[in-house]
PDB file of N, CA and C in Angstrom:
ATOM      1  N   UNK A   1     140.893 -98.608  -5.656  1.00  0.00           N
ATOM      2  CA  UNK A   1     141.648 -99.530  -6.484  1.00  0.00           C
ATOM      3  C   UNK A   1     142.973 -98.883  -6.822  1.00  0.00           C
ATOM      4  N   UNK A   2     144.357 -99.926  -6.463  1.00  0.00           N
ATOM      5  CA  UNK A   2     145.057 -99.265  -7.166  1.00  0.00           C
ATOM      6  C   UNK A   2     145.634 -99.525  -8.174  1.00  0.00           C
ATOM      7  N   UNK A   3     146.298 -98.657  -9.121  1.00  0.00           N
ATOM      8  CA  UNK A   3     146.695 -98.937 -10.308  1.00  0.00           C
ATOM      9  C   UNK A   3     147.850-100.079 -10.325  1.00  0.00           C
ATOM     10  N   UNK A   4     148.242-100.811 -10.588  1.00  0.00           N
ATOM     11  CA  UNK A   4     149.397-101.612 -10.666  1.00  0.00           C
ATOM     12  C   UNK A   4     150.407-101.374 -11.654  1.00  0.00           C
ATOM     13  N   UNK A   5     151.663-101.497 -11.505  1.00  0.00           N
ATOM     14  CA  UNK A   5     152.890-101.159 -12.165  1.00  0.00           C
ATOM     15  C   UNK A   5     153.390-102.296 -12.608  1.00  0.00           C
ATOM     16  N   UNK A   6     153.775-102.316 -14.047  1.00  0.00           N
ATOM     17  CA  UNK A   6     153.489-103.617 -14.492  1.00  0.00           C
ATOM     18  C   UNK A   6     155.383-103.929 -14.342  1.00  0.00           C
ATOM     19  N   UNK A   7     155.866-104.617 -14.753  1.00  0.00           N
ATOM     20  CA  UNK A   7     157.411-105.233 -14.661  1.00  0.00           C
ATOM     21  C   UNK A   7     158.008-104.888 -15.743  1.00  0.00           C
ATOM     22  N   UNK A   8     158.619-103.339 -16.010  1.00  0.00           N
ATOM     23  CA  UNK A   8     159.642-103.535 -17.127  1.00  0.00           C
ATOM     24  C   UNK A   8     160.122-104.597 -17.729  1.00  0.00           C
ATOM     25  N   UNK A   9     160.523-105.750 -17.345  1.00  0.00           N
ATOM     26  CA  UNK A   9     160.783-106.772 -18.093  1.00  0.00           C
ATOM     27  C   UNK A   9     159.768-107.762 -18.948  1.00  0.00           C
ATOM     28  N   UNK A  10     158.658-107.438 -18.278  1.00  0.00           N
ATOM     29  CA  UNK A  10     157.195-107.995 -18.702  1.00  0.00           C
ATOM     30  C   UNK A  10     156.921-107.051 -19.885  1.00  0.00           C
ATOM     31  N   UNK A  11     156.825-106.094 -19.648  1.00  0.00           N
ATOM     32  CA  UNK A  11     156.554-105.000 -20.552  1.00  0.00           C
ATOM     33  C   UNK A  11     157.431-105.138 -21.678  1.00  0.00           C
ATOM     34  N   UNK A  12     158.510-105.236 -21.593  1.00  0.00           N
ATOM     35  CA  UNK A  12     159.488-105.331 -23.087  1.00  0.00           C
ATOM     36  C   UNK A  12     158.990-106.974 -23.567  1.00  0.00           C
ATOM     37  N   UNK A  13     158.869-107.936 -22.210  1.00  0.00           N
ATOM     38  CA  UNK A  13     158.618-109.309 -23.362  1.00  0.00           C
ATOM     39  C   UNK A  13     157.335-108.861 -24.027  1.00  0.00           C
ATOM     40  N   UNK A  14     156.407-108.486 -23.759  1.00  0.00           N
ATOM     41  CA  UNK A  14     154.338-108.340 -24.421  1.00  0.00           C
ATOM     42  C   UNK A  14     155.191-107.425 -25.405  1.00  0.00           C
ATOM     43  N   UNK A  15     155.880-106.462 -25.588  1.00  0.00           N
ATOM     44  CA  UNK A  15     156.170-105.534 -26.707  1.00  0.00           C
ATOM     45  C   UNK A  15     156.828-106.106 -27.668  1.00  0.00           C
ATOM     46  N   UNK A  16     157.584-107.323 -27.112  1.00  0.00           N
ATOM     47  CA  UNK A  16     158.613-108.096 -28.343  1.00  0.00           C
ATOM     48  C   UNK A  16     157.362-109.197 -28.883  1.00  0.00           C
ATOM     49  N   UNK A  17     156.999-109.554 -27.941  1.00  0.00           N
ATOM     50  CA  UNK A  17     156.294-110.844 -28.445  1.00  0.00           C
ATOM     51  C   UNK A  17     154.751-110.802 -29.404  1.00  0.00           C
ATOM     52  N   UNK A  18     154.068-109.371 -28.877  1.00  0.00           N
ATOM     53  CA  UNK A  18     153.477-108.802 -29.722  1.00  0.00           C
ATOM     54  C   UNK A  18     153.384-108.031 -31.050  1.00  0.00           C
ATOM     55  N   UNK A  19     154.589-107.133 -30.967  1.00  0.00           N
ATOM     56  CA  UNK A  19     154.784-106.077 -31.855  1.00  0.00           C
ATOM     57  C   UNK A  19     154.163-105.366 -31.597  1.00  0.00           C
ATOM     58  N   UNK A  20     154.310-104.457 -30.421  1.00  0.00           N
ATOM     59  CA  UNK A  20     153.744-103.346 -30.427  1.00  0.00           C
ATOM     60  C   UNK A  20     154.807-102.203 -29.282  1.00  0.00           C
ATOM     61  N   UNK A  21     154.340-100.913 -29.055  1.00  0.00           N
ATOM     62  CA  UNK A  21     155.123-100.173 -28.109  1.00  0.00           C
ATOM     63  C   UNK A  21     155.178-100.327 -27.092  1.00  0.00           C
ATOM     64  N   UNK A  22     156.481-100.370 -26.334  1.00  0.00           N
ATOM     65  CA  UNK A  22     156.661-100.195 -25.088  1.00  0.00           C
ATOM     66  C   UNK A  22     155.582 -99.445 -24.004  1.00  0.00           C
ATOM     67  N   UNK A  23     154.932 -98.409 -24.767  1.00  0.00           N
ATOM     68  CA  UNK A  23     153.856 -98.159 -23.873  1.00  0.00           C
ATOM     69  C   UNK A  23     152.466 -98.191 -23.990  1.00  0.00           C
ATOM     70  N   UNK A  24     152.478 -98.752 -25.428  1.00  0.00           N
ATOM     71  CA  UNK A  24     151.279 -99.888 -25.564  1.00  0.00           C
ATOM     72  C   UNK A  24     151.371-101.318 -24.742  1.00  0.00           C
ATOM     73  N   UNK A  25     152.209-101.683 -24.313  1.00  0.00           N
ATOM     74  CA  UNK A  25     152.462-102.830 -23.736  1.00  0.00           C
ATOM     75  C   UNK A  25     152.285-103.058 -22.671  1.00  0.00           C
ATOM     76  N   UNK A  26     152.768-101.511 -21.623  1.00  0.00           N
ATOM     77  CA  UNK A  26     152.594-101.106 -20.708  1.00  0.00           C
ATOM     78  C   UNK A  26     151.139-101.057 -20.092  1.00  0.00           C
ATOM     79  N   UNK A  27     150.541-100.277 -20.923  1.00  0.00           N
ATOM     80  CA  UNK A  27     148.855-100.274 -20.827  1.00  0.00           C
ATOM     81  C   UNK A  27     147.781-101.384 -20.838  1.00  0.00           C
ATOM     82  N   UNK A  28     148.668-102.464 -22.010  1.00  0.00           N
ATOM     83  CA  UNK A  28     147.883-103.701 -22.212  1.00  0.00           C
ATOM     84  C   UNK A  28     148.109-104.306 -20.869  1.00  0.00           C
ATOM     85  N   UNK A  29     149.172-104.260 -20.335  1.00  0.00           N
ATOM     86  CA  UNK A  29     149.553-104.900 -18.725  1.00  0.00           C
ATOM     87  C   UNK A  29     149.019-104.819 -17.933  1.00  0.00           C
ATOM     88  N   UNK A  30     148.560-103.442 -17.809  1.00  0.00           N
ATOM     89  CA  UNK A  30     147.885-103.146 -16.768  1.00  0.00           C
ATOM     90  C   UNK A  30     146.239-103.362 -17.093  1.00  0.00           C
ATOM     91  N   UNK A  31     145.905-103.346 -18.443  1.00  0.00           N
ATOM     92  CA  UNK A  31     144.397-103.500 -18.825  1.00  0.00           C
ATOM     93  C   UNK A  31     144.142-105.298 -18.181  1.00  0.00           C
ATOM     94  N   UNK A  32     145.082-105.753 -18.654  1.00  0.00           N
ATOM     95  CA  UNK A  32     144.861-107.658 -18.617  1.00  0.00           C
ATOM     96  C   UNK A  32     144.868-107.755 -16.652  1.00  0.00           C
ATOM     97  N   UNK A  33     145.896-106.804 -16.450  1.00  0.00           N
ATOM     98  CA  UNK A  33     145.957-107.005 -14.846  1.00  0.00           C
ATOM     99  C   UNK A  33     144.551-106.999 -14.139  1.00  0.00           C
ATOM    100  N   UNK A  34     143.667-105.593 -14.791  1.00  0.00           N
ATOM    101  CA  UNK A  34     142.067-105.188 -14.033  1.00  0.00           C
ATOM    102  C   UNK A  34     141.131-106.571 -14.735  1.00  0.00           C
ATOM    103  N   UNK A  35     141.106-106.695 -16.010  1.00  0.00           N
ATOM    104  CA  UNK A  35     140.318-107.753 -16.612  1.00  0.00           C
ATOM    105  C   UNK A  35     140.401-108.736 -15.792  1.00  0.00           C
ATOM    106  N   UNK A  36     141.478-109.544 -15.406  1.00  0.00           N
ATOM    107  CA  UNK A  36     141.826-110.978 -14.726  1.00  0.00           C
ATOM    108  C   UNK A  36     141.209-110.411 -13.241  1.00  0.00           C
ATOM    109  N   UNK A  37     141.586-109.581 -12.653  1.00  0.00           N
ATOM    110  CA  UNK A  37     140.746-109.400 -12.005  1.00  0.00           C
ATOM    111  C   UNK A  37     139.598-109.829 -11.204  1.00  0.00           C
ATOM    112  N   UNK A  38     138.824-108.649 -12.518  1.00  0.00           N
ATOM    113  CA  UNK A  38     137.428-108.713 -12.559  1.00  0.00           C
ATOM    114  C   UNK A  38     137.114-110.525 -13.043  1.00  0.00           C
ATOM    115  N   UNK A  39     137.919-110.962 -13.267  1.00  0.00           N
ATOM    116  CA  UNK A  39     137.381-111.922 -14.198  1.00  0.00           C
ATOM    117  C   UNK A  39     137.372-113.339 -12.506  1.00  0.00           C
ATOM    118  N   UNK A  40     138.320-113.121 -11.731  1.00  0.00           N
ATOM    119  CA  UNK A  40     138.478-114.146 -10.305  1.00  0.00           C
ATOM    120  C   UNK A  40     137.248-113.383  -9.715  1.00  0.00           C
ATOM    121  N   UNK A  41     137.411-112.427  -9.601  1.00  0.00           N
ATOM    122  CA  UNK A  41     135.763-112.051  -8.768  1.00  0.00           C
ATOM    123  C   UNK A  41     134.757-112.443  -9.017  1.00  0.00           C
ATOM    124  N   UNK A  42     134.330-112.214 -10.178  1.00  0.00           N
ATOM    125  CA  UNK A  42     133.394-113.064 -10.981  1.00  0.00           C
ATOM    126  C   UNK A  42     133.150-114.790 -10.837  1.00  0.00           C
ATOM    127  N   UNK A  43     134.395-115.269 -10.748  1.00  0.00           N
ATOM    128  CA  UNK A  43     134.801-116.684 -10.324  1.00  0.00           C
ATOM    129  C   UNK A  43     134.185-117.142  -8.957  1.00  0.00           C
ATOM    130  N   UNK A  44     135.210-116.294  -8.372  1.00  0.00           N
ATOM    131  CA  UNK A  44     134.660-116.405  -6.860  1.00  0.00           C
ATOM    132  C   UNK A  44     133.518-116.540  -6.266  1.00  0.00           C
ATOM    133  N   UNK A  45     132.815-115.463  -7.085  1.00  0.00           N
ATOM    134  CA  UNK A  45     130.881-114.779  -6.312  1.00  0.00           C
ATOM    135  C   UNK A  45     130.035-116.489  -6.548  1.00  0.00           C
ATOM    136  N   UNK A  46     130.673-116.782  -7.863  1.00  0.00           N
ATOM    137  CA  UNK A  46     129.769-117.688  -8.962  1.00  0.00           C
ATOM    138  C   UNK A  46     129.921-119.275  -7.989  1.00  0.00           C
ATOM    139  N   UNK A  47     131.222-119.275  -7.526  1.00  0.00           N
ATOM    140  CA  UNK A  47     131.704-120.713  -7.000  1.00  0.00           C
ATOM    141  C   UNK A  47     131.383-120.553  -5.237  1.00  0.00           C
ATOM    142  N   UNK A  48     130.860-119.102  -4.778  1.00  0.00           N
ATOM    143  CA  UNK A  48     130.812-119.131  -3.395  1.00  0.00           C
ATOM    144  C   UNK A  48     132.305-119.299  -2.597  1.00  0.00           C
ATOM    145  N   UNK A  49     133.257-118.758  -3.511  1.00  0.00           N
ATOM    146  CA  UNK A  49     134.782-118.424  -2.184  1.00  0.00           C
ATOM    147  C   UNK A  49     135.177-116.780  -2.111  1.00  0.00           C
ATOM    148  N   UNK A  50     135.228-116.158  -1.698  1.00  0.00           N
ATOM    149  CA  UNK A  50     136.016-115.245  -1.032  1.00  0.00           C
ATOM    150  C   UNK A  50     136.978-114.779  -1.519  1.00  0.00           C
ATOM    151  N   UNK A  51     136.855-113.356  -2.567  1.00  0.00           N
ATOM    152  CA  UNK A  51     137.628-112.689  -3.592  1.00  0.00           C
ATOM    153  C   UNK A  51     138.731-112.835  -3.053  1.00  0.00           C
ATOM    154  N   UNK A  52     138.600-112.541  -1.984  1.00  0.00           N
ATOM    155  CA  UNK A  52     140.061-111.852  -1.225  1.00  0.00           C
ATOM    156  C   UNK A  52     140.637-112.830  -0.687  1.00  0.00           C
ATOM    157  N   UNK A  53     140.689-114.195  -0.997  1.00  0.00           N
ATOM    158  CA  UNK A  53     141.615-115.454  -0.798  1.00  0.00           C
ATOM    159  C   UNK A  53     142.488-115.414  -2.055  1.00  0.00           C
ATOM    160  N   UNK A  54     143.924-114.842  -1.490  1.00  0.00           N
ATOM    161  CA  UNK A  54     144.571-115.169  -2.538  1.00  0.00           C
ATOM    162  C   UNK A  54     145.068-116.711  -2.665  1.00  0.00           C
ATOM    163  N   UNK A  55     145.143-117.547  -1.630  1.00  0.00           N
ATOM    164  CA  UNK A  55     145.446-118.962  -2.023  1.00  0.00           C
ATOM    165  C   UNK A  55     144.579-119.454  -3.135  1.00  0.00           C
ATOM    166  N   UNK A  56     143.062-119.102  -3.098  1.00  0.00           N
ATOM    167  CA  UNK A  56     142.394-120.061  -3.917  1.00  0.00           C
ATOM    168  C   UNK A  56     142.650-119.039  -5.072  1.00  0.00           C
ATOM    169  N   UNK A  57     142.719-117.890  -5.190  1.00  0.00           N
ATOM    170  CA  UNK A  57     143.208-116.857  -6.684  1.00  0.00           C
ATOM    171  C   UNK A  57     144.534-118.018  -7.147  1.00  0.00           C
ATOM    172  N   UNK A  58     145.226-118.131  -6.254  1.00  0.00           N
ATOM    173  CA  UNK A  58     146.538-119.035  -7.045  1.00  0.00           C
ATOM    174  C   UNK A  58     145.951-120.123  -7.646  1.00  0.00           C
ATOM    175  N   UNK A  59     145.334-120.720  -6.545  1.00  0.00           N
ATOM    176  CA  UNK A  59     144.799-122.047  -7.385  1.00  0.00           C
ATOM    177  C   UNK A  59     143.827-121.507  -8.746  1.00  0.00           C
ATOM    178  N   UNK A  60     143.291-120.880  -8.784  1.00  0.00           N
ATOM    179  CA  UNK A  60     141.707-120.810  -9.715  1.00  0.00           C
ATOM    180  C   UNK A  60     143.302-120.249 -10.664  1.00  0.00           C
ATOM    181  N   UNK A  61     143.813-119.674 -10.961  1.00  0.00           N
ATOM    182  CA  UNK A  61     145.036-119.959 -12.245  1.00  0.00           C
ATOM    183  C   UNK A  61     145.972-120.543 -12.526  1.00  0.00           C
ATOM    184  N   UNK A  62     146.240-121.509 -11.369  1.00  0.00           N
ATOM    185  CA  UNK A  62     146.933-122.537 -12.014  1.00  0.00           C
ATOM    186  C   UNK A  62     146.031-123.735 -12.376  1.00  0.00           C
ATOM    187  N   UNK A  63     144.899-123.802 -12.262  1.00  0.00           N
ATOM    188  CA  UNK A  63     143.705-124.719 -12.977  1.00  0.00           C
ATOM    189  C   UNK A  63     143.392-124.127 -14.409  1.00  0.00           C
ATOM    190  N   UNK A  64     143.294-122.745 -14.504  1.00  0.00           N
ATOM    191  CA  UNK A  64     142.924-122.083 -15.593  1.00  0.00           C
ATOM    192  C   UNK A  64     143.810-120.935 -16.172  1.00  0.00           C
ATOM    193  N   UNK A  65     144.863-122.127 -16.843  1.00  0.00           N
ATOM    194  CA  UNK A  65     145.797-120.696 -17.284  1.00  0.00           C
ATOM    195  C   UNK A  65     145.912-120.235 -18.393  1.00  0.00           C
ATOM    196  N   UNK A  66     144.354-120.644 -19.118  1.00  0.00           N
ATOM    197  CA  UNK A  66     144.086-119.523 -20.276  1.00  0.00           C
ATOM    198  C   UNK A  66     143.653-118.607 -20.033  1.00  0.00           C
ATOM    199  N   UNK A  67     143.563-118.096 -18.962  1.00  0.00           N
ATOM    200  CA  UNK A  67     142.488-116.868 -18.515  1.00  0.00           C
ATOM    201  C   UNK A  67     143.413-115.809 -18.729  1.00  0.00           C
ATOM    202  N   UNK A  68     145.045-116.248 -17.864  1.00  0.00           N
ATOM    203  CA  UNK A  68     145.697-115.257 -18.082  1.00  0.00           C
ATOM    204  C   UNK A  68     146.163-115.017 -19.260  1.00  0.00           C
ATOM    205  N   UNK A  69     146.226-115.573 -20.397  1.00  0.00           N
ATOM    206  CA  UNK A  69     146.207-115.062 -21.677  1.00  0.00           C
ATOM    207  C   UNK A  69     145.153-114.816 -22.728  1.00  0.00           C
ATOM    208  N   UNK A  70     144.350-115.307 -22.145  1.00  0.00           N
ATOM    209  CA  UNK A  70     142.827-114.828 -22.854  1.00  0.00           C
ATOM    210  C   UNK A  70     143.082-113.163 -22.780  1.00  0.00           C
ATOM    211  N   UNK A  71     143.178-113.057 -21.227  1.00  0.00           N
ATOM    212  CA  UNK A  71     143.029-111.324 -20.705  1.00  0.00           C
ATOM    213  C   UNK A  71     144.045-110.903 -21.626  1.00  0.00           C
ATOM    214  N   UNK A  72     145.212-111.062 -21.455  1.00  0.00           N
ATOM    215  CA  UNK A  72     146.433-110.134 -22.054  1.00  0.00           C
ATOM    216  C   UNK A  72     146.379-109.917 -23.449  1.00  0.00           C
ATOM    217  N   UNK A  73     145.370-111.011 -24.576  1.00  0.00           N
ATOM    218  CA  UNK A  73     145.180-110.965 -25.832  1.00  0.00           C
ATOM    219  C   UNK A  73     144.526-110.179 -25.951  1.00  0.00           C
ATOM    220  N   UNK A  74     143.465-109.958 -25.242  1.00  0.00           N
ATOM    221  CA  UNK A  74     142.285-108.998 -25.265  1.00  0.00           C
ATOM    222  C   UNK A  74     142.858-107.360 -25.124  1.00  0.00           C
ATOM    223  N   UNK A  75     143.667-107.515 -23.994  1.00  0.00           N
ATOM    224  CA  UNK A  75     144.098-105.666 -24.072  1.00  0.00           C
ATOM    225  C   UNK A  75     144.795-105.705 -25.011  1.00  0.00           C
ATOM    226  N   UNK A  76     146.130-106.424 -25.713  1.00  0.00           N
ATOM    227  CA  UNK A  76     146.602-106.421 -26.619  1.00  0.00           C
ATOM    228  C   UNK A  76     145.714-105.634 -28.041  1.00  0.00           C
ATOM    229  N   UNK A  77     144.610-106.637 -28.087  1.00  0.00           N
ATOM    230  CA  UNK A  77     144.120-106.515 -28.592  1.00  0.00           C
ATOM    231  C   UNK A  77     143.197-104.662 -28.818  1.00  0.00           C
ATOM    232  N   UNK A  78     143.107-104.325 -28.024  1.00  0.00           N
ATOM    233  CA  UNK A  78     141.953-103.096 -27.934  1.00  0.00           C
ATOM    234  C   UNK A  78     143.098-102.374 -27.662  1.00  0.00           C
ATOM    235  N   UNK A  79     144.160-102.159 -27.380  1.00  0.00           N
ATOM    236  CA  UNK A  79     145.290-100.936 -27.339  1.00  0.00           C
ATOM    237  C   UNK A  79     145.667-101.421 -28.361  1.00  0.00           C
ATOM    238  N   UNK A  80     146.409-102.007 -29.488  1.00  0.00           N
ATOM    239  CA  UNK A  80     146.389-101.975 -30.574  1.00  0.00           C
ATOM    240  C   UNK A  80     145.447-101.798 -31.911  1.00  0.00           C
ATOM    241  N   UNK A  81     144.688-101.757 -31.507  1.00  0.00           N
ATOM    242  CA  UNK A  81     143.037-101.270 -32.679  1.00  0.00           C
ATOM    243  C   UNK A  81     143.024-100.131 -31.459  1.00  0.00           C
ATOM    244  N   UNK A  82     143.411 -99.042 -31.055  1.00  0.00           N
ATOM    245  CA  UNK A  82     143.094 -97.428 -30.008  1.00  0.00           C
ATOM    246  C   UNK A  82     143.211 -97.100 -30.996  1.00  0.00           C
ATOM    247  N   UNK A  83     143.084 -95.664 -31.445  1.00  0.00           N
ATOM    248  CA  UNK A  83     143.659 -94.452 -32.344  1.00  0.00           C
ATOM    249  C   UNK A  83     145.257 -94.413 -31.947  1.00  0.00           C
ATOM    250  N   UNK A  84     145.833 -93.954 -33.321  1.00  0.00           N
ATOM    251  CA  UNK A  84     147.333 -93.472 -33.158  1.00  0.00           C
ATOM    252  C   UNK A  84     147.485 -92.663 -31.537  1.00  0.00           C
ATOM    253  N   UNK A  85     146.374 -91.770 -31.647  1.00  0.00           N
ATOM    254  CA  UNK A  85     146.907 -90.561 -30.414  1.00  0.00           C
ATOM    255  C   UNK A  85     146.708 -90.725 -29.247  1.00  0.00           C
ATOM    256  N   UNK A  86     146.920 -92.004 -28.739  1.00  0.00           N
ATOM    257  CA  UNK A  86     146.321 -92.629 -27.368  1.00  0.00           C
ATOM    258  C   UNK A  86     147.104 -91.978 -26.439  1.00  0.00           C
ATOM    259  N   UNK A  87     146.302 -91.007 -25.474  1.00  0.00           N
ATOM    260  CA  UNK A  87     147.378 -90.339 -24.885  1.00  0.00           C
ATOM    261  C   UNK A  87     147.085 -91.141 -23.074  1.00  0.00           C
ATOM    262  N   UNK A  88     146.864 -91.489 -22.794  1.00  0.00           N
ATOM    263  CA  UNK A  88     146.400 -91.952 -21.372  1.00  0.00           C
ATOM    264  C   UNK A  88     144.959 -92.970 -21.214  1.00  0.00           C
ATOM    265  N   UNK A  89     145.527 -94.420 -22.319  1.00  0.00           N
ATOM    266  CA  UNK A  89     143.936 -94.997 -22.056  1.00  0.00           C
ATOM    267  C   UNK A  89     143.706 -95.600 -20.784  1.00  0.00           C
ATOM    268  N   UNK A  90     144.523 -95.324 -20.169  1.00  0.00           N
ATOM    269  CA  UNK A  90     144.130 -96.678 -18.650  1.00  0.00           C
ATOM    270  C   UNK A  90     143.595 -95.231 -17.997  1.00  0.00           C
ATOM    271  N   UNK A  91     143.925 -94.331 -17.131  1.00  0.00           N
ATOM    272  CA  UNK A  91     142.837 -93.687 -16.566  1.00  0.00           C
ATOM    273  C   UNK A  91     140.986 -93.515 -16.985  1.00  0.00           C
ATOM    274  N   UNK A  92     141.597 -94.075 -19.061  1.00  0.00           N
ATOM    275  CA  UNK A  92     139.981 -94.196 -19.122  1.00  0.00           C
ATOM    276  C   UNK A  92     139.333 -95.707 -18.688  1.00  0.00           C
ATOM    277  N   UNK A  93     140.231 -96.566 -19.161  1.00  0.00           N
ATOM    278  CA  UNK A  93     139.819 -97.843 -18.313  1.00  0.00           C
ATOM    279  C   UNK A  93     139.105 -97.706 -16.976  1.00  0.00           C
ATOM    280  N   UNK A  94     140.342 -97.396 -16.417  1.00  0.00           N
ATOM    281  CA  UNK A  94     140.278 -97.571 -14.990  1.00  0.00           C
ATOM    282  C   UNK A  94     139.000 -96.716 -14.340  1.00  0.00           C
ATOM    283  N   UNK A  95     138.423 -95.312 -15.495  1.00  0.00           N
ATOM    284  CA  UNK A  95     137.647 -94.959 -14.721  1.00  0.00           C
ATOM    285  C   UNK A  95     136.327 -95.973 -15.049  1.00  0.00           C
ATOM    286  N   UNK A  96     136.274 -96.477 -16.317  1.00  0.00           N
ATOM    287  CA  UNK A  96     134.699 -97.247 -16.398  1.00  0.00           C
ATOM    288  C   UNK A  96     134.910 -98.552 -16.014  1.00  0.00           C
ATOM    289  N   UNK A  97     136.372 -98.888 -15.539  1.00  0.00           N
ATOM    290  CA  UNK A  97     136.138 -99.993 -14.124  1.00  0.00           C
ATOM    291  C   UNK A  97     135.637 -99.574 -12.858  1.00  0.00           C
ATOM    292  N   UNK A  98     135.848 -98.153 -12.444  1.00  0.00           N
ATOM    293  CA  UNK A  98     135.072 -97.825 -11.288  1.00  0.00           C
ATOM    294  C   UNK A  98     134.260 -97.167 -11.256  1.00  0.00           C
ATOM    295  N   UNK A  99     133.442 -97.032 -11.811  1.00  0.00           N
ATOM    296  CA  UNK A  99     132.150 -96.273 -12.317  1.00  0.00           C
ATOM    297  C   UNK A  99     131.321 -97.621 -12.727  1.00  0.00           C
ATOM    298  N   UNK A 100     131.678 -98.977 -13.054  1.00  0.00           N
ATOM    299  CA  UNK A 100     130.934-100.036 -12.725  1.00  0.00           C
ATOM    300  C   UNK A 100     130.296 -99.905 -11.343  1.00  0.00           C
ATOM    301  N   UNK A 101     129.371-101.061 -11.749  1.00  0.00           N
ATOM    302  CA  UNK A 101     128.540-101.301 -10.319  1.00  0.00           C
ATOM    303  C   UNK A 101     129.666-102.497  -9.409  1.00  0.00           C
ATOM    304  N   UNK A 102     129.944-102.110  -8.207  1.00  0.00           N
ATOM    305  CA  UNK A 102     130.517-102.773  -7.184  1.00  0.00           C
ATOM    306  C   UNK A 102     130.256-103.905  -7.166  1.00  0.00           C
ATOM    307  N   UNK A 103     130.761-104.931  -6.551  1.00  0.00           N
ATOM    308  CA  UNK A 103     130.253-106.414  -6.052  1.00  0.00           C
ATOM    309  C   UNK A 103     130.311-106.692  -4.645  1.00  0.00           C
ATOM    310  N   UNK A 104     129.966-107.106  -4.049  1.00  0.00           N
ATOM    311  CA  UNK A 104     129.886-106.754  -2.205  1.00  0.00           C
ATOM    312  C   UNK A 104     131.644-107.214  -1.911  1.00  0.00           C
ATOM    313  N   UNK A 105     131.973-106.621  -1.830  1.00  0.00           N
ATOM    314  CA  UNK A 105     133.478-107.012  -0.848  1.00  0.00           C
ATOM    315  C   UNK A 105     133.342-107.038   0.446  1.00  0.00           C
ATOM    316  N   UNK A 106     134.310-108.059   0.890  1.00  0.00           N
ATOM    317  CA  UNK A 106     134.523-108.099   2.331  1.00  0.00           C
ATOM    318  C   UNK A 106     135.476-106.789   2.794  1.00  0.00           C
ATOM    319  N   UNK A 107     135.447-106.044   3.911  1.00  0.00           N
ATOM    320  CA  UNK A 107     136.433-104.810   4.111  1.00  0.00           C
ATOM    321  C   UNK A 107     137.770-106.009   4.706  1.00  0.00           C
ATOM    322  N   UNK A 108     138.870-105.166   4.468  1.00  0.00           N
ATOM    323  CA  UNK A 108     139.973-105.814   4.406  1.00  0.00           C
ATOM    324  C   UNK A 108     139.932-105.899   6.056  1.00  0.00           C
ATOM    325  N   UNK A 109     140.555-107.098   6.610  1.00  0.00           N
ATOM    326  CA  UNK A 109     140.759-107.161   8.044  1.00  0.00           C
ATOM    327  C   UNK A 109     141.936-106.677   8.268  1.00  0.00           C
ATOM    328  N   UNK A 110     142.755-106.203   9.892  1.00  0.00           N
ATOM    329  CA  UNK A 110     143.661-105.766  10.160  1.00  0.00           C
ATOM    330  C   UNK A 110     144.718-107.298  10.153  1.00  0.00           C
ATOM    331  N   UNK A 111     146.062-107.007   9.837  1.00  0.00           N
ATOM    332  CA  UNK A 111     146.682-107.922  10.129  1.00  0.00           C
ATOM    333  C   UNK A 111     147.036-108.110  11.647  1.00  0.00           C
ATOM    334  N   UNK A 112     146.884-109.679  12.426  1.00  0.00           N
ATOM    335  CA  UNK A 112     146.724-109.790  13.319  1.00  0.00           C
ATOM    336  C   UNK A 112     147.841-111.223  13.061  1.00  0.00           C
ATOM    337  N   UNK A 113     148.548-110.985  14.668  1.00  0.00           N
ATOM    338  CA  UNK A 113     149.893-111.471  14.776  1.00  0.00           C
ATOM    339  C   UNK A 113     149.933-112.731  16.241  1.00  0.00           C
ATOM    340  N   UNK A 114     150.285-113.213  16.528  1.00  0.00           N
ATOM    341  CA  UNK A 114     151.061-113.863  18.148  1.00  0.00           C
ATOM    342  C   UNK A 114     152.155-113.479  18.380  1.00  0.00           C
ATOM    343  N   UNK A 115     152.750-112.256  17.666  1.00  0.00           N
ATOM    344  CA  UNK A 115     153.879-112.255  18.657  1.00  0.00           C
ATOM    345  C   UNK A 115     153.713-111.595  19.637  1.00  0.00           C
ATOM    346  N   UNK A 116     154.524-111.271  20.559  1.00  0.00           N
ATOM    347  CA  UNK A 116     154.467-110.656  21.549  1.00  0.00           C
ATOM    348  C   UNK A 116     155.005-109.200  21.560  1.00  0.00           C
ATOM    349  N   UNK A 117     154.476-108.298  21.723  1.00  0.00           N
ATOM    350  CA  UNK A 117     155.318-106.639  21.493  1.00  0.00           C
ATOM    351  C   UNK A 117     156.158-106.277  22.294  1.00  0.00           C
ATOM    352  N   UNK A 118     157.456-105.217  21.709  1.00  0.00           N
ATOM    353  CA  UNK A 118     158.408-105.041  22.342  1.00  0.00           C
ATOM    354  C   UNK A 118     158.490-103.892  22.300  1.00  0.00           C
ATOM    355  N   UNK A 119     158.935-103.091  23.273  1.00  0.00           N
ATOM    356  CA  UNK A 119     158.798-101.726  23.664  1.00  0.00           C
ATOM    357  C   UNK A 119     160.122-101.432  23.722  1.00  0.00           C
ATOM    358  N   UNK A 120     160.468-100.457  22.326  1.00  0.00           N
ATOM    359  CA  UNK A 120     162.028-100.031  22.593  1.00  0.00           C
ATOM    360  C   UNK A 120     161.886 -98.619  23.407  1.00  0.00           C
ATOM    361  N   UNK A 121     162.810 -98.379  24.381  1.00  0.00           N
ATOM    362  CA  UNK A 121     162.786 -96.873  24.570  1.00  0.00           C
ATOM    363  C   UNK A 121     163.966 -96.055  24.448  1.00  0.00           C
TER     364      UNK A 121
END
């Protein structure tokens, strides 16, 4: 899994619009990013489509676009109630997101093309 880098500009709006730090904001970004997630996978397994369709990920939030603020309230929420001395909570996230139990994924396929290859020499 990789970590995602959330949008400086995203990050200052959740910090203005919340009241909280720039790198509390940061963290909540990336917490709401793994939650939503977990939360389409969950979707997916339950409805029988295929995590790894991002067309129907678009659709399943533009049908349900409290999810994406459900999630972002929620990290908001739990990085603002952390202790003052929060020195690195997303590596702890991130590790008891992967230290969860797996859900069967499909392995990613190779991208496969029609064009035709060209041989520079």
């Amino acid at each position: 899994m990789h970590t995602p880098i959330p949008d400086p500009i995203s990050v200052l709006a959740v910090s203005r619009d919340y009241a909280i730090s720039e790198v509390q904001a940061e963290v909540a970004l990336t917490w709401a990013a793994v939650a939503m997630t977990c939360e389409w996978e969950g979707f997916a397994h339950e409805a029988g489509l295929d995590p790894a369709d991002g067309e129907a990920m678009s659709r399943w939030n533009q049908q349900f676009p409290h999810v994406r603020t459900t999630c972002l309230d929620g990290a908001v929420a739990q990085v603002a109630a952390a202790p003052a001395p929060v020195i690195d909570p997303v590596d702890r996230l991130l590790r008891d997101v992967l230290t969860a139990p797996v859900r069967h994924r499909r392995p990613a396929s190779p991208l496969r093309t029609n064009r035709t290859r060209v041989h520079i020499r």
